[in-house]
N, C-alpha and C. Protein backbone atom coordinates (compact mmCIF):
# COMPACT_ATOMS: atom_id res chain seq x y z
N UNK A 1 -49.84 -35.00 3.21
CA UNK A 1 -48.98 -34.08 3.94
C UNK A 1 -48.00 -33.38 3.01
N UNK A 2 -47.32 -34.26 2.35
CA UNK A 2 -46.49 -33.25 1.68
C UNK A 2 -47.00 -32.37 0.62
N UNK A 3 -48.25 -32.73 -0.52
CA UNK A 3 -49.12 -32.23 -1.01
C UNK A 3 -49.10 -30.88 -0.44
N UNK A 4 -49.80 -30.62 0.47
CA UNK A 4 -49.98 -29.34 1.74
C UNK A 4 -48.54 -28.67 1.55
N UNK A 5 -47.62 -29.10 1.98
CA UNK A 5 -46.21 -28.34 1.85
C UNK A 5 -45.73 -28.18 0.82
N UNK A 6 -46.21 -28.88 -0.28
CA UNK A 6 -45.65 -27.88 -1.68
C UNK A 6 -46.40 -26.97 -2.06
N UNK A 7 -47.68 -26.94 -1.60
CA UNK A 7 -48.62 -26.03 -2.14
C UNK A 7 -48.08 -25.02 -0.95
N UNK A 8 -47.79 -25.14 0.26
CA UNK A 8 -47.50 -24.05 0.79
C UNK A 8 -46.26 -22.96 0.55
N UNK A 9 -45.38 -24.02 0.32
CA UNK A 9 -44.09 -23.31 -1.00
C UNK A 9 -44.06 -22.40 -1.63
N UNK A 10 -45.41 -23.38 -3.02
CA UNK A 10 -45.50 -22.12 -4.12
C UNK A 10 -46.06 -20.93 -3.31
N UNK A 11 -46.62 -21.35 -2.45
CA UNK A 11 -47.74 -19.64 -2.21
C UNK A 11 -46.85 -18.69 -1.71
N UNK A 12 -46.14 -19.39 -0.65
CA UNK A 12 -44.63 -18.42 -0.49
C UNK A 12 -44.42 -18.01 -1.56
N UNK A 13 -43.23 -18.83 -2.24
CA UNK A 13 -42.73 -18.24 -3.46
C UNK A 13 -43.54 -17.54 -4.22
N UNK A 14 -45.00 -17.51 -4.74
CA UNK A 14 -45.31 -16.54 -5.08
C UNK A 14 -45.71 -15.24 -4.07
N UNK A 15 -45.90 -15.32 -3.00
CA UNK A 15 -45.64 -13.85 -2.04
C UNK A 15 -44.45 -13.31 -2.38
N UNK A 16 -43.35 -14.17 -2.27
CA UNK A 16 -41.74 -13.65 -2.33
C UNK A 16 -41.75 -12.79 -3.65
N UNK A 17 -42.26 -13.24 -4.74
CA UNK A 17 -42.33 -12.86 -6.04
C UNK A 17 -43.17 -11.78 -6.50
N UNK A 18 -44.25 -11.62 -5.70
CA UNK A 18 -45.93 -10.60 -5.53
C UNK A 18 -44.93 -9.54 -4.91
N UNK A 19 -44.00 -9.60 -3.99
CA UNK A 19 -43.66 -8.49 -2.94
C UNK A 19 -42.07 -7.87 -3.85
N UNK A 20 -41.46 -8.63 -4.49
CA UNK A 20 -40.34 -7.36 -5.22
C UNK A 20 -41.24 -7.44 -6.15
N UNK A 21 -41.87 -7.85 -6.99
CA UNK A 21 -42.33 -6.95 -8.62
C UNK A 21 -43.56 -5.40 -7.67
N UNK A 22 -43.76 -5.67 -6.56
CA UNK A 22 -44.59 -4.25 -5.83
C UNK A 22 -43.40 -3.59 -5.06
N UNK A 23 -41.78 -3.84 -5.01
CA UNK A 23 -40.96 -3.30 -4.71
C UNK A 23 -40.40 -2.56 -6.10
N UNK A 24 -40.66 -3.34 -6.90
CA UNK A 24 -39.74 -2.73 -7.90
C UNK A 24 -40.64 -1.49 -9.17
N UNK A 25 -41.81 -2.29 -8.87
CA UNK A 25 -43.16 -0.78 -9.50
C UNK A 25 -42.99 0.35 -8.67
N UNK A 26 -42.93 0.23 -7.05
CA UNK A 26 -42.96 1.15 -6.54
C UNK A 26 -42.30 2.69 -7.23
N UNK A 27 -40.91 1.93 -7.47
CA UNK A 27 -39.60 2.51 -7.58
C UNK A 27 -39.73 3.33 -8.73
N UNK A 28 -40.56 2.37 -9.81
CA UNK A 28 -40.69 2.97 -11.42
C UNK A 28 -41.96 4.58 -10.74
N UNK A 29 -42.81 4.25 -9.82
CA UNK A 29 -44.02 4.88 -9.86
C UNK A 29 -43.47 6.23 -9.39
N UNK A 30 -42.97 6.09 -8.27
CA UNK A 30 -41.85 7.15 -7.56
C UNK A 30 -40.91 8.60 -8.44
N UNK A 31 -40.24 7.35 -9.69
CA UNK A 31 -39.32 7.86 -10.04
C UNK A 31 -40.65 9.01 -11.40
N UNK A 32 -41.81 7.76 -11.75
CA UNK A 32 -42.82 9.01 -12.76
C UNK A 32 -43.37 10.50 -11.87
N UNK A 33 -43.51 10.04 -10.98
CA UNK A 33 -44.07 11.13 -9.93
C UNK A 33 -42.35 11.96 -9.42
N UNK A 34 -41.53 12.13 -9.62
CA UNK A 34 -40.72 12.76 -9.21
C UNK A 34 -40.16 13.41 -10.61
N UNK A 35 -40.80 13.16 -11.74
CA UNK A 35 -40.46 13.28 -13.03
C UNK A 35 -38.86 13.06 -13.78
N UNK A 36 -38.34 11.72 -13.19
CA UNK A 36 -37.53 11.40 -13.35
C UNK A 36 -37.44 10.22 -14.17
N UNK A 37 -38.87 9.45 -14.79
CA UNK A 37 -38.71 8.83 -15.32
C UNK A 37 -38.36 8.90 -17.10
N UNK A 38 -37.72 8.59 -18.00
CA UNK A 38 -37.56 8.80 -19.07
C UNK A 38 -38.35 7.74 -19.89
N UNK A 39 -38.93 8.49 -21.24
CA UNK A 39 -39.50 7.46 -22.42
C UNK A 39 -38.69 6.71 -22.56
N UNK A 40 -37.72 5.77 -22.28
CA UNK A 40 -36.99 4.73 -22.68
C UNK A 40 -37.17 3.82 -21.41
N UNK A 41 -36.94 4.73 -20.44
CA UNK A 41 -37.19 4.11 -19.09
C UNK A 41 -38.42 2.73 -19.08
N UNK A 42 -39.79 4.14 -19.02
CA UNK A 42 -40.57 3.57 -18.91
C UNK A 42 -40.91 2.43 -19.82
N UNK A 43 -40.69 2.49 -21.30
CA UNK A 43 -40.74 0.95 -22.31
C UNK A 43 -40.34 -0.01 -21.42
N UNK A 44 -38.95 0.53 -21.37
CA UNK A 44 -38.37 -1.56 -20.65
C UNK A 44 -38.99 -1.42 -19.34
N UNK A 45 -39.39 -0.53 -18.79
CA UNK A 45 -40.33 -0.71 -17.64
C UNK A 45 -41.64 -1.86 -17.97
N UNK A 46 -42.49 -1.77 -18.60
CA UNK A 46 -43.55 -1.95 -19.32
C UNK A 46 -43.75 -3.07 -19.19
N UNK A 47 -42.96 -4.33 -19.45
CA UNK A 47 -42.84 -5.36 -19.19
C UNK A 47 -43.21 -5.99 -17.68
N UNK A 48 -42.16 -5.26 -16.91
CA UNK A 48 -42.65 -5.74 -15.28
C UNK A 48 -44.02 -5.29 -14.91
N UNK A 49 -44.49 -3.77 -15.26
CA UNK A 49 -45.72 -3.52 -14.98
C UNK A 49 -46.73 -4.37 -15.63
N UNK A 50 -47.15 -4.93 -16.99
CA UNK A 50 -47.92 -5.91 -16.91
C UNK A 50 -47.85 -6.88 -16.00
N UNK A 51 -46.35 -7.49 -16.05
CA UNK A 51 -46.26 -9.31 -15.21
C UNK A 51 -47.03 -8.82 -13.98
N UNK A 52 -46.20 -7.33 -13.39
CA UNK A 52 -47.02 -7.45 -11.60
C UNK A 52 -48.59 -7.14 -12.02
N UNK A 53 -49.32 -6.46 -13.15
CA UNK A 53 -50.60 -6.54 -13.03
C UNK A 53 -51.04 -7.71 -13.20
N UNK A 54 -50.81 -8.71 -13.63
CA UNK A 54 -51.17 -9.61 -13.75
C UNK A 54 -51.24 -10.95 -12.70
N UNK A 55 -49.56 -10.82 -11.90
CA UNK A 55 -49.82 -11.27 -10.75
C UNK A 55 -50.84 -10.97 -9.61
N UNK A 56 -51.16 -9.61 -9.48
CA UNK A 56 -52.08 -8.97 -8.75
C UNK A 56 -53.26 -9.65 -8.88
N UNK A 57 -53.19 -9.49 -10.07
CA UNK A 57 -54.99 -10.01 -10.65
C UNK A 57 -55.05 -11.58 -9.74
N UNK A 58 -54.15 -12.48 -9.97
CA UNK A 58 -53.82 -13.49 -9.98
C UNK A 58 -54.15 -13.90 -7.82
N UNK A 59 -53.30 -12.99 -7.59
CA UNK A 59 -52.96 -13.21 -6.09
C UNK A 59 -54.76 -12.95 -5.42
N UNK A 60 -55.15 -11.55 -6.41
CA UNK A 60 -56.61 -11.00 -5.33
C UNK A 60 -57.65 -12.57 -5.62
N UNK A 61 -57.72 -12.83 -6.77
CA UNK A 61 -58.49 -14.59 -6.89
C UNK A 61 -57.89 -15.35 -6.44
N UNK A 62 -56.92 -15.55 -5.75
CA UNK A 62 -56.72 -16.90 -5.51
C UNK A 62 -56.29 -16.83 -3.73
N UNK A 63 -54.75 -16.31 -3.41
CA UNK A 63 -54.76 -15.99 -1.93
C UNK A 63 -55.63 -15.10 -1.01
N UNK A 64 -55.74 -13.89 -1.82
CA UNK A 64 -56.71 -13.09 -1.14
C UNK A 64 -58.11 -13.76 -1.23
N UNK A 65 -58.53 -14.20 -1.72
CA UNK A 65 -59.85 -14.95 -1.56
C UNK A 65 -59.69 -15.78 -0.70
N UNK A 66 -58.47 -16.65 -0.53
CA UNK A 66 -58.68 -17.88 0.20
C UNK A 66 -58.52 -16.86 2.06
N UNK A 67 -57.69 -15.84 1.83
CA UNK A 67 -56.80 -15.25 3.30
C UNK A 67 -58.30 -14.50 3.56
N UNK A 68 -59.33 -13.81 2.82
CA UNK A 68 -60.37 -12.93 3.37
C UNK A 68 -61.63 -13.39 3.50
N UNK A 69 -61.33 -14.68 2.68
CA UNK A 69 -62.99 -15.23 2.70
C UNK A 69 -63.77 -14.88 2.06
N UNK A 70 -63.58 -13.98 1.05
CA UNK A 70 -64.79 -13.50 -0.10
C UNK A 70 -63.88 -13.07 -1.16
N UNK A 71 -64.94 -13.52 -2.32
CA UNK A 71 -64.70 -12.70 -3.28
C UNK A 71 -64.46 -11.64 -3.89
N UNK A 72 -63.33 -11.59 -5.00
CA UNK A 72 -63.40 -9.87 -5.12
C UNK A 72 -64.83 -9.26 -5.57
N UNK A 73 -64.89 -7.98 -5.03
CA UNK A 73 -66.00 -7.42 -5.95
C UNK A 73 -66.31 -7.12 -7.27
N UNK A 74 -65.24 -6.75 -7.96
CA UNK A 74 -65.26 -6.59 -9.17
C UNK A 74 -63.93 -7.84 -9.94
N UNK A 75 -64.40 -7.66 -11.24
CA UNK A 75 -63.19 -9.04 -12.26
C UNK A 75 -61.92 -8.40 -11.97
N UNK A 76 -61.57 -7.18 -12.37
CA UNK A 76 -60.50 -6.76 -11.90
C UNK A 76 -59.47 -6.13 -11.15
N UNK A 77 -60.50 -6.26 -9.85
CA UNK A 77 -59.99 -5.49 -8.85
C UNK A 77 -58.64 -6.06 -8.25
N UNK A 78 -57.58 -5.03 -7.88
CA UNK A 78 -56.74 -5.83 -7.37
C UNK A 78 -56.80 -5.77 -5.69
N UNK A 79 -55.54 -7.00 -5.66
CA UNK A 79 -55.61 -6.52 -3.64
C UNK A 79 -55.37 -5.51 -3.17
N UNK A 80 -54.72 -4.39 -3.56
CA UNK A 80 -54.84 -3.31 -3.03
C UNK A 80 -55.65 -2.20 -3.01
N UNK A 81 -56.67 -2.44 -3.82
CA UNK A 81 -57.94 -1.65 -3.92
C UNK A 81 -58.79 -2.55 -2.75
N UNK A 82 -58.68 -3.61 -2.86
CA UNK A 82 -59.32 -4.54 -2.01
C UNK A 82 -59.20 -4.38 -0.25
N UNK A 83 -57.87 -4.12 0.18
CA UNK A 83 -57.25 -3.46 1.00
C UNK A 83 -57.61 -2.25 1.56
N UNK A 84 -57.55 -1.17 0.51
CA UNK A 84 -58.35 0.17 0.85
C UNK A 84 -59.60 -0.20 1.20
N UNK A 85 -60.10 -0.89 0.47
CA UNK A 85 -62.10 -0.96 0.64
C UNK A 85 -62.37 -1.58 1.84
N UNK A 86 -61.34 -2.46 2.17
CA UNK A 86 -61.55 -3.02 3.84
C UNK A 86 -61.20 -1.78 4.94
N UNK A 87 -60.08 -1.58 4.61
CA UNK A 87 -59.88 -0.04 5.18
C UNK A 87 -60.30 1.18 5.54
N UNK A 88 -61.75 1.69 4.29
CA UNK A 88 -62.74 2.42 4.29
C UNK A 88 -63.93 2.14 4.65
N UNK A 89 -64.01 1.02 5.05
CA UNK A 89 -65.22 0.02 5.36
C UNK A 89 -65.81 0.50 6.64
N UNK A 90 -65.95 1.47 6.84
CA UNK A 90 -67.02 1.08 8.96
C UNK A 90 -66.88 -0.53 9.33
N UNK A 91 -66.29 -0.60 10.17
CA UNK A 91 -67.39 -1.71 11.23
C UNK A 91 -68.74 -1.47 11.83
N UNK A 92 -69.35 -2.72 12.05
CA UNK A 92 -70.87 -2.37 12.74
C UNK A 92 -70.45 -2.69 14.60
């Protein structure tokens, strides 16, 4: 039992953690597309954008597999491509 509740923890805590580093890319992505971001900016940016690609990677193998029931399609697809493709998908 408690096994179960720490593992349910981390998965929180890593949602809690998955959801500002995709709050805080947003912000960087926003500010490139509004052309407000600066070459200095973006460097110390650089840092968070790997960690969240990497969490991504991390979250689509492990929660999203366990929350959708299949595998990703590709090694590096993330959940939000994963998301769209369910999204673009027909039902039968």
């Amino acid at each position: 039992m408690t096994t179960a509740l720490i593992a349910l923890g981390w998965a929180l805590a890593y949602l809690y953690g998955f959801w500002l580093l995709y709050v805080l890319i947003m912000g960087f992505y926003r500010a490139w597309l509004a052309k407000r971001l600066t070459r200095v900016a973006l460097v110390l940016a650089s840092p968070a954008l790997l960690i969240g690609y990497l969490v991504d990677l991390i979250a689509n193998w492990t929660l999203a597999t366990l929350l959708f029931w299949q595998w990703p399609q590709r090694p590096l697809e993330l959940v939000t491509e994963r998301l769209s493709r369910y999204i673009n998908t027909p039902t039968a």
